[in-house]
Protein backbone atom coordinates (compact mmCIF):
# COMPACT_ATOMS: atom_id res chain seq x y z
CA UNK A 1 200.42 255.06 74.24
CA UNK A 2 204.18 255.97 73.86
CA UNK A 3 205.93 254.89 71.12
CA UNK A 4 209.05 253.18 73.30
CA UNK A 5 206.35 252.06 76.01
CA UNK A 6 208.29 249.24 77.91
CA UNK A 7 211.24 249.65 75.56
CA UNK A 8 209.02 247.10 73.44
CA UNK A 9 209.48 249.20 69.84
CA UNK A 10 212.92 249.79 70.48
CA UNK A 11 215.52 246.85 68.88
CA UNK A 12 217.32 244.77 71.51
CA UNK A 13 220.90 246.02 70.94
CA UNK A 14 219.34 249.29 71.69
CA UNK A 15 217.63 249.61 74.32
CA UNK A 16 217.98 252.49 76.79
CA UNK A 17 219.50 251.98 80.29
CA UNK A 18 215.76 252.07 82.87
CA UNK A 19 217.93 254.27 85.91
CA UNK A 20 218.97 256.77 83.01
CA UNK A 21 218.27 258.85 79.98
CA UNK A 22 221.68 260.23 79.89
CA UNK A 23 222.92 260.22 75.79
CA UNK A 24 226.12 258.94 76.33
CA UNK A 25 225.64 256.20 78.89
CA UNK A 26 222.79 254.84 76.48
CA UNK A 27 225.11 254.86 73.86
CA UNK A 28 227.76 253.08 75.84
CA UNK A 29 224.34 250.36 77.13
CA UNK A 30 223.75 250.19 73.78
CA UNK A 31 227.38 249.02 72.22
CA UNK A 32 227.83 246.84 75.15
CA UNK A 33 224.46 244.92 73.97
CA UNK A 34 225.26 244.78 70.68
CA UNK A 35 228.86 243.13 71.42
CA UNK A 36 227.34 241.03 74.10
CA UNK A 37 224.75 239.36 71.48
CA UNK A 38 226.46 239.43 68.34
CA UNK A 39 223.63 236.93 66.82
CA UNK A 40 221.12 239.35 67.81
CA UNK A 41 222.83 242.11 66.22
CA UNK A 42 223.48 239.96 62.91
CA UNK A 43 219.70 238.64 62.65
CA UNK A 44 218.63 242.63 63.13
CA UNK A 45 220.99 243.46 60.26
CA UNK A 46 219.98 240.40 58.02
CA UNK A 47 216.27 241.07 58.72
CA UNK A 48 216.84 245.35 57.44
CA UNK A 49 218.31 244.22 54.51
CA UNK A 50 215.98 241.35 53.37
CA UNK A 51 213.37 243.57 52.19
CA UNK A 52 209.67 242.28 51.11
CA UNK A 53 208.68 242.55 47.19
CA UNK A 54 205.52 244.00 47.41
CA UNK A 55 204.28 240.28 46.18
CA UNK A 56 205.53 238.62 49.52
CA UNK A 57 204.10 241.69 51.79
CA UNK A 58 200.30 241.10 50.49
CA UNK A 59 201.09 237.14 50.53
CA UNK A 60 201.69 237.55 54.14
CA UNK A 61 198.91 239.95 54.69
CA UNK A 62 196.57 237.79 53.53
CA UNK A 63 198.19 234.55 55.73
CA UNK A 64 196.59 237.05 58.35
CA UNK A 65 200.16 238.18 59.42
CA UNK A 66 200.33 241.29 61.00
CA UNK A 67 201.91 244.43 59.66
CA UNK A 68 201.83 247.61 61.93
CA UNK A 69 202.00 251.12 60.34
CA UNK A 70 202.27 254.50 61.50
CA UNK A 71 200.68 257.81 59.02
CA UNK A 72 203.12 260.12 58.62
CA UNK A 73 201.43 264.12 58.83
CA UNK A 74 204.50 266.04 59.79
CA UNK A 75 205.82 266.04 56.42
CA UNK A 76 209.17 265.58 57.52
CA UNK A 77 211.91 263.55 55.83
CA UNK A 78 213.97 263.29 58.97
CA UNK A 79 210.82 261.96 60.83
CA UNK A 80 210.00 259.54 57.92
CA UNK A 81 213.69 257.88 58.11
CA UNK A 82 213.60 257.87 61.81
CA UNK A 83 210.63 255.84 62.12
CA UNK A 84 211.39 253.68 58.86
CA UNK A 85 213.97 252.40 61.37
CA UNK A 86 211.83 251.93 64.53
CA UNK A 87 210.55 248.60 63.46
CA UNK A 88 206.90 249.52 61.82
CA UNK A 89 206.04 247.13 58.58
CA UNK A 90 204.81 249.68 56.52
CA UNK A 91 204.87 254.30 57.10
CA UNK A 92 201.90 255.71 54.91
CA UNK A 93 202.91 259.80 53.78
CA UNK A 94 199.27 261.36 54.19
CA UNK A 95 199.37 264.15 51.30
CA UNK A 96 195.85 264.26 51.66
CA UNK A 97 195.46 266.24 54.40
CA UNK A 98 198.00 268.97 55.11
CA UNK A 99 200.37 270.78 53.04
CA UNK A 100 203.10 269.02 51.05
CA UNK A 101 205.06 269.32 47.52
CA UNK A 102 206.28 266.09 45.31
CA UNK A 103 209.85 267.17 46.26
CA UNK A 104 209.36 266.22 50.04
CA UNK A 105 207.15 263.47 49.32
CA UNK A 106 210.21 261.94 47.11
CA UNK A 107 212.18 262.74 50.44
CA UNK A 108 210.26 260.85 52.59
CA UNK A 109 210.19 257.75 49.77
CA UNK A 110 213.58 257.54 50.21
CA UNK A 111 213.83 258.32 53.96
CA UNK A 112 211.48 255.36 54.40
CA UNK A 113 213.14 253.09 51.90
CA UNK A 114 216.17 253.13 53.83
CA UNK A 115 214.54 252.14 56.82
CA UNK A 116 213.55 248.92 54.99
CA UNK A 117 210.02 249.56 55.91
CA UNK A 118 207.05 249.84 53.20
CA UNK A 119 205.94 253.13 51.55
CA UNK A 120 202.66 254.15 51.15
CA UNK A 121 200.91 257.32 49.97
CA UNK A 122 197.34 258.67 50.75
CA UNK A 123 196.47 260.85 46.99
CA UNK A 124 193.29 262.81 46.96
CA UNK A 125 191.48 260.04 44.79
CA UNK A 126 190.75 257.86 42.31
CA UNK A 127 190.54 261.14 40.16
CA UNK A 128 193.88 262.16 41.19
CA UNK A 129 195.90 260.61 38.65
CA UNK A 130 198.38 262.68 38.89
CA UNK A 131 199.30 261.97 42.44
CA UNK A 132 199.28 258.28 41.91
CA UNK A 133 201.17 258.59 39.11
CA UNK A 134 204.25 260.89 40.75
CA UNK A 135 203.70 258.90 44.09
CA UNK A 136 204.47 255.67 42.31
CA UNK A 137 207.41 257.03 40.06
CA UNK A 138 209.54 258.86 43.48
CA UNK A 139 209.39 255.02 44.78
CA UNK A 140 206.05 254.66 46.92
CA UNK A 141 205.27 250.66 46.80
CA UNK A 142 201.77 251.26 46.87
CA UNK A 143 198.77 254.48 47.34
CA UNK A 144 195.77 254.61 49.18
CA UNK A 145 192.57 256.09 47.88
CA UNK A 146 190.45 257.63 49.65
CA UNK A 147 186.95 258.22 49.43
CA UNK A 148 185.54 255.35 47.10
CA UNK A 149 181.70 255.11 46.36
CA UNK A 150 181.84 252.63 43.49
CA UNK A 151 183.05 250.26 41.73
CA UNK A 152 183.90 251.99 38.62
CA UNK A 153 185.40 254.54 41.20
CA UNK A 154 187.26 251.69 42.46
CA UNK A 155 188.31 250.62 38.85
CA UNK A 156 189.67 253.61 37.98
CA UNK A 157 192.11 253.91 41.26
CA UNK A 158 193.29 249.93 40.16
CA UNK A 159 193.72 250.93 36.26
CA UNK A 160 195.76 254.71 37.36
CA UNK A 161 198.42 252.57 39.65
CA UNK A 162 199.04 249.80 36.80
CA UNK A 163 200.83 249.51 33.24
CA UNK A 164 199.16 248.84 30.64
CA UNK A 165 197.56 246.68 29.26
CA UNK A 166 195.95 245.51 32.77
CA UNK A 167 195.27 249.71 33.29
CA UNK A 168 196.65 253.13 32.45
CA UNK A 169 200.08 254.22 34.10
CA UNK A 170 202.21 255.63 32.60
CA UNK A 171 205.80 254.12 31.73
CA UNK A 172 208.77 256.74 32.72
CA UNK A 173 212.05 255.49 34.01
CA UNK A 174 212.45 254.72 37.30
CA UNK A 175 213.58 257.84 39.58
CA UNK A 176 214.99 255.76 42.58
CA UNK A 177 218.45 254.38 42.00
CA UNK A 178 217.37 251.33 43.94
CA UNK A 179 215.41 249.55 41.19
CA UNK A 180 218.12 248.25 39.92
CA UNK A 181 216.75 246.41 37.18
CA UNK A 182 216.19 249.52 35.50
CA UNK A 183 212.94 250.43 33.90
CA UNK A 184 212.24 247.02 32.29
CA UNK A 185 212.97 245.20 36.08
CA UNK A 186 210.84 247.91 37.76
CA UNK A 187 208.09 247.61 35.21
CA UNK A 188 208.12 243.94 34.65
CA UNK A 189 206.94 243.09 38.08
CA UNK A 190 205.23 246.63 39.25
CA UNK A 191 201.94 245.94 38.42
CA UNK A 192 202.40 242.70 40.91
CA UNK A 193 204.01 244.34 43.31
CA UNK A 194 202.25 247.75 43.46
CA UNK A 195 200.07 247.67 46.73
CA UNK A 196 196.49 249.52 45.47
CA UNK A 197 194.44 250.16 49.09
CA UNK A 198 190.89 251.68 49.19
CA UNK A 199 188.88 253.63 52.04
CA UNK A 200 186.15 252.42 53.14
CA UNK A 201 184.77 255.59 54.72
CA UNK A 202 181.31 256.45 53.36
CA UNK A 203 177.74 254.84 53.92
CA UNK A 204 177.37 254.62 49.73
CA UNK A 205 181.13 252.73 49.81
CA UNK A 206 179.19 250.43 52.43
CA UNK A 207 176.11 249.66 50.14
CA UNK A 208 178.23 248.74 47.10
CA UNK A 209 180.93 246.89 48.90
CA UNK A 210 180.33 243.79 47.27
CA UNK A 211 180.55 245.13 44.42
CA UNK A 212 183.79 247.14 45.15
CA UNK A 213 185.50 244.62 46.60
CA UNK A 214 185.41 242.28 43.49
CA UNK A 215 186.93 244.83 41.71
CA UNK A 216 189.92 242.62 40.07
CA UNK A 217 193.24 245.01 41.43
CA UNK A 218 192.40 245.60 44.32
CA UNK A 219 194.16 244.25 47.34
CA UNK A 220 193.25 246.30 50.16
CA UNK A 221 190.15 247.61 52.07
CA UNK A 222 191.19 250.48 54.31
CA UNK A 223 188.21 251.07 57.30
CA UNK A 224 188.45 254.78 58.19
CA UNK A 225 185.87 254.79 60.99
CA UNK A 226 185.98 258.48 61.71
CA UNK A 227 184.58 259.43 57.81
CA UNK A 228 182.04 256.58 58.52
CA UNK A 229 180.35 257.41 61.55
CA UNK A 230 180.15 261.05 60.18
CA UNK A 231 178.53 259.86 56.86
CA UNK A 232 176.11 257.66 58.68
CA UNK A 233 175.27 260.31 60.77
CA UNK A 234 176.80 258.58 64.21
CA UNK A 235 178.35 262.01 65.61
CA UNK A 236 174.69 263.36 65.70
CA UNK A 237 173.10 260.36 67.40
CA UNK A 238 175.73 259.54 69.70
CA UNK A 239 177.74 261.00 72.17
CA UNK A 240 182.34 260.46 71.36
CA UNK A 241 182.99 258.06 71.42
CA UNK A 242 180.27 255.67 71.75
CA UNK A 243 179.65 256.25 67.78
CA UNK A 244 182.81 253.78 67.70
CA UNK A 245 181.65 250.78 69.51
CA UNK A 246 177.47 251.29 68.32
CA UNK A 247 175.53 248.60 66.05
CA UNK A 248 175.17 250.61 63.10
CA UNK A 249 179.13 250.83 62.94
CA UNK A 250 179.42 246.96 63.61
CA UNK A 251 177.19 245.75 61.04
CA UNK A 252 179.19 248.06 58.37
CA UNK A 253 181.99 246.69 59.60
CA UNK A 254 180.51 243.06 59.48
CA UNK A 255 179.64 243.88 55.84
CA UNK A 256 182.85 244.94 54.81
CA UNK A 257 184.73 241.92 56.43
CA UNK A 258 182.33 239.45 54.90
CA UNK A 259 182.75 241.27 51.71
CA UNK A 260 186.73 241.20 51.42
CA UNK A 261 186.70 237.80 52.82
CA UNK A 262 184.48 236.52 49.75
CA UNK A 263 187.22 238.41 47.54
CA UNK A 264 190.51 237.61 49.41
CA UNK A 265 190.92 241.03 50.55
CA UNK A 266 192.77 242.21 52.48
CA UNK A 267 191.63 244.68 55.76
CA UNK A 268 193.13 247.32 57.17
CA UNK A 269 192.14 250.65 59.45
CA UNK A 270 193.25 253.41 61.41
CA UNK A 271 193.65 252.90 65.57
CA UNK A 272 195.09 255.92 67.63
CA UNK A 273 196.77 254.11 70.26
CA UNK A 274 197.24 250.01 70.72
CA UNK A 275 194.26 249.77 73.53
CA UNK A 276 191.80 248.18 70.38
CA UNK A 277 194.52 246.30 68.31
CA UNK A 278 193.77 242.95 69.44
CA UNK A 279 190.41 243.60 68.86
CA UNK A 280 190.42 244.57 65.19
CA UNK A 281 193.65 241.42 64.79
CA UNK A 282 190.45 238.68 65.94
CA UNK A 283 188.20 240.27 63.26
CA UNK A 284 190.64 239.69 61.00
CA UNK A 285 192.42 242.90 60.41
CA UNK A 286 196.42 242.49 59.72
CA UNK A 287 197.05 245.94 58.64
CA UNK A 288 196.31 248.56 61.12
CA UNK A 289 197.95 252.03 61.53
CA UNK A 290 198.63 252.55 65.52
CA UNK A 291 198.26 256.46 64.49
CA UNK A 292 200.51 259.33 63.18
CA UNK A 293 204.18 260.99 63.71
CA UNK A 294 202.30 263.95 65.23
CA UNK A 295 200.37 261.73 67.68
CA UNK A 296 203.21 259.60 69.02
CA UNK A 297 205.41 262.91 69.72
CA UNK A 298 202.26 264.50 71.48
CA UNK A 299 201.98 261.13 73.42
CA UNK A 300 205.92 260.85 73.93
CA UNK A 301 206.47 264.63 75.06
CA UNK A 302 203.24 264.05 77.46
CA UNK A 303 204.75 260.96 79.38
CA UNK A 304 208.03 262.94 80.04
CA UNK A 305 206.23 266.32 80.78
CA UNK A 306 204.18 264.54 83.36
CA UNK A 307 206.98 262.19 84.59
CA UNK A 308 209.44 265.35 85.42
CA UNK A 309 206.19 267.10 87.15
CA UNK A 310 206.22 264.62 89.02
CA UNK A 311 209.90 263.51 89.50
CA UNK A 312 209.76 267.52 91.13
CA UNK A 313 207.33 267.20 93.11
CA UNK A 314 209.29 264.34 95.22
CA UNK A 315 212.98 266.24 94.84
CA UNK A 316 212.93 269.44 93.43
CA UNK A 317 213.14 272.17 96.12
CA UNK A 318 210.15 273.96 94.06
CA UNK A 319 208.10 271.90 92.23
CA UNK A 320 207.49 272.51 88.58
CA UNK A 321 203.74 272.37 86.93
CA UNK A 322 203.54 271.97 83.18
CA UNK A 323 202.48 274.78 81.18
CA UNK A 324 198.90 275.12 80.29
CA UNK A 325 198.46 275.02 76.76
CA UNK A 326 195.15 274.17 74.31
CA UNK A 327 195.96 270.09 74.13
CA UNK A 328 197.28 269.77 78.18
């Protein structure tokens, strides 16, 4: 699924002319739009600068609004900005997996913050209290933990991301120059506004979900489905991808969705592509990551590879044939 399908991620004062991808007549389509709906243009503005406290975000979460997010694997500042300012709720910087340095991870903070959009950071684990810690202080509104198997695990992700005395951070000055309020507005309200998300990904997180999920802190159950069918042993029973849509998947899922709902939890998971999002929306999932940087320019440079193959097929005097390669 392209990321500008349809034009539908793209603003309305922005949107490309259909007969051509020429730079400078979309940037002439694109000032005439914005002069011919002024209102438009104002309520796009208004809306960038009206950001969310992380309070309202989870209040509106857990209205069942939807927020759509995007993992960010590139490790690229420029990327981060560029789709802070594509219209996704929330970009999550996956330091988990791949390799990436505090310095770029404070890069992409701010990248994202300009954007307007929310800032996430996937740490190593509830062990990694260092990673919280430096995600939290370079800006990040909230972390995601990954591989939970307990509550006390669980505990001890809620008590690294918040001040004391309701956990263990600790209290530096704040390193963005947004927070204006200076350490005592940042810290006042942090421990509110921090967003603490857990992974649901392992068949021991599924037997003590009850138990995790009444964990007082935590405000966000993340389903990672691909850890889950490997730790309940789906990829050796089933053939990809019917692991996804089996019974022993959907009653861990049913489990975890009656647990958060006895809890006022919030869910959220990771979709590549939009084909299941209306799915996982009914089941009562508002937060859902459509995939990662690196998928959507995969996706993006496939559609135009395979639209100019064919465009020269029709008109070119030879026609061109993508180059083979390991993913086309």
């Amino acid at each position: 699924m392209s990321l500008f399908e349809h034009g539908q991620s793209l603003p309305r004062t922005a949107l490309p002319c259909p007969a051509s991808h020429d730079p400078v007549e979309t940037a002439r389509v694109t000032c005439r739009d914005a002069s011919r709906h002024p209102r438009a243009a104002a309520e796009d503005s208004r809306t960038m600068n009206d950001v969310l406290t992380g309070v309202e975000f989870k209040q509106q979460l857990r209205e069942g609004m939807p927020k759509l997010g995007l993992f960010l694997n590139a490790h690229s500042p420029t990327v981060a900005e560029q789709l802070a300012h594509s219209g996704y709720d929330w970009l999550l910087v996956d330091s988990q997996h791949g390799p990436m340095g505090f310095e770029t991870l404070s890069a992409m903070i701010a990248g994202i913050s300009s954007g307007g959009a929310k800032s996430l950071v996937r740490v190593a684990g509830c062990h990694d209290r260092g990673g919280i810690q430096q995600s939290l202080d370079v800006g990040a509104d909230g972390v995601l933990v990954p591989y939970i198997n307990t509550a006390e695990e669980a505990r001890q992700a809620v008590s690294c991301c918040r001040y004391p005395t309701a956990g263990t951070r600790s209290v530096y000055f704040p390193q963005r120059s947004m927070n204006k309020g200076g350490l005592l507005g940042y810290a006042g309200a942090a421990n509110d506004n921090v967003i603490v998300a857990l992974q649901v990904e392992t068949a021991d997180c599924i037997r003590n979900i009850d138990e995790i999920a009444a964990v007082p802190g935590v405000d966000l159950l993340f389903l990672g489905q691909n850890d889950l069918c490997m730790s309940l042993g789906l990829y050796e029973k089933y053939q990809f991808p019917d692991m996804y849509f089996s019974d022993e998947l959907r009653d861990a899922t049913d489990r975890l969705r009656a647990a958060a709902a006895k809890n006022n939890v919030i869910l959220g998971l990771f979709l590549f592509g939009t084909d299941r999002v209306g799915e996982f929306l009914e089941k009562g999932f508002p937060f859902i990551s459509v995939g990662n940087d690196l998928h959507h320019v995969l996706t993006q440079a496939g559609t135009y590879v395979g639209n100019v193959e064919g465009i020269s097929q029709d008109k070119g005097r030879q026609p061109w044939q993508r180059r083979s390669t390991a993913l086309f």
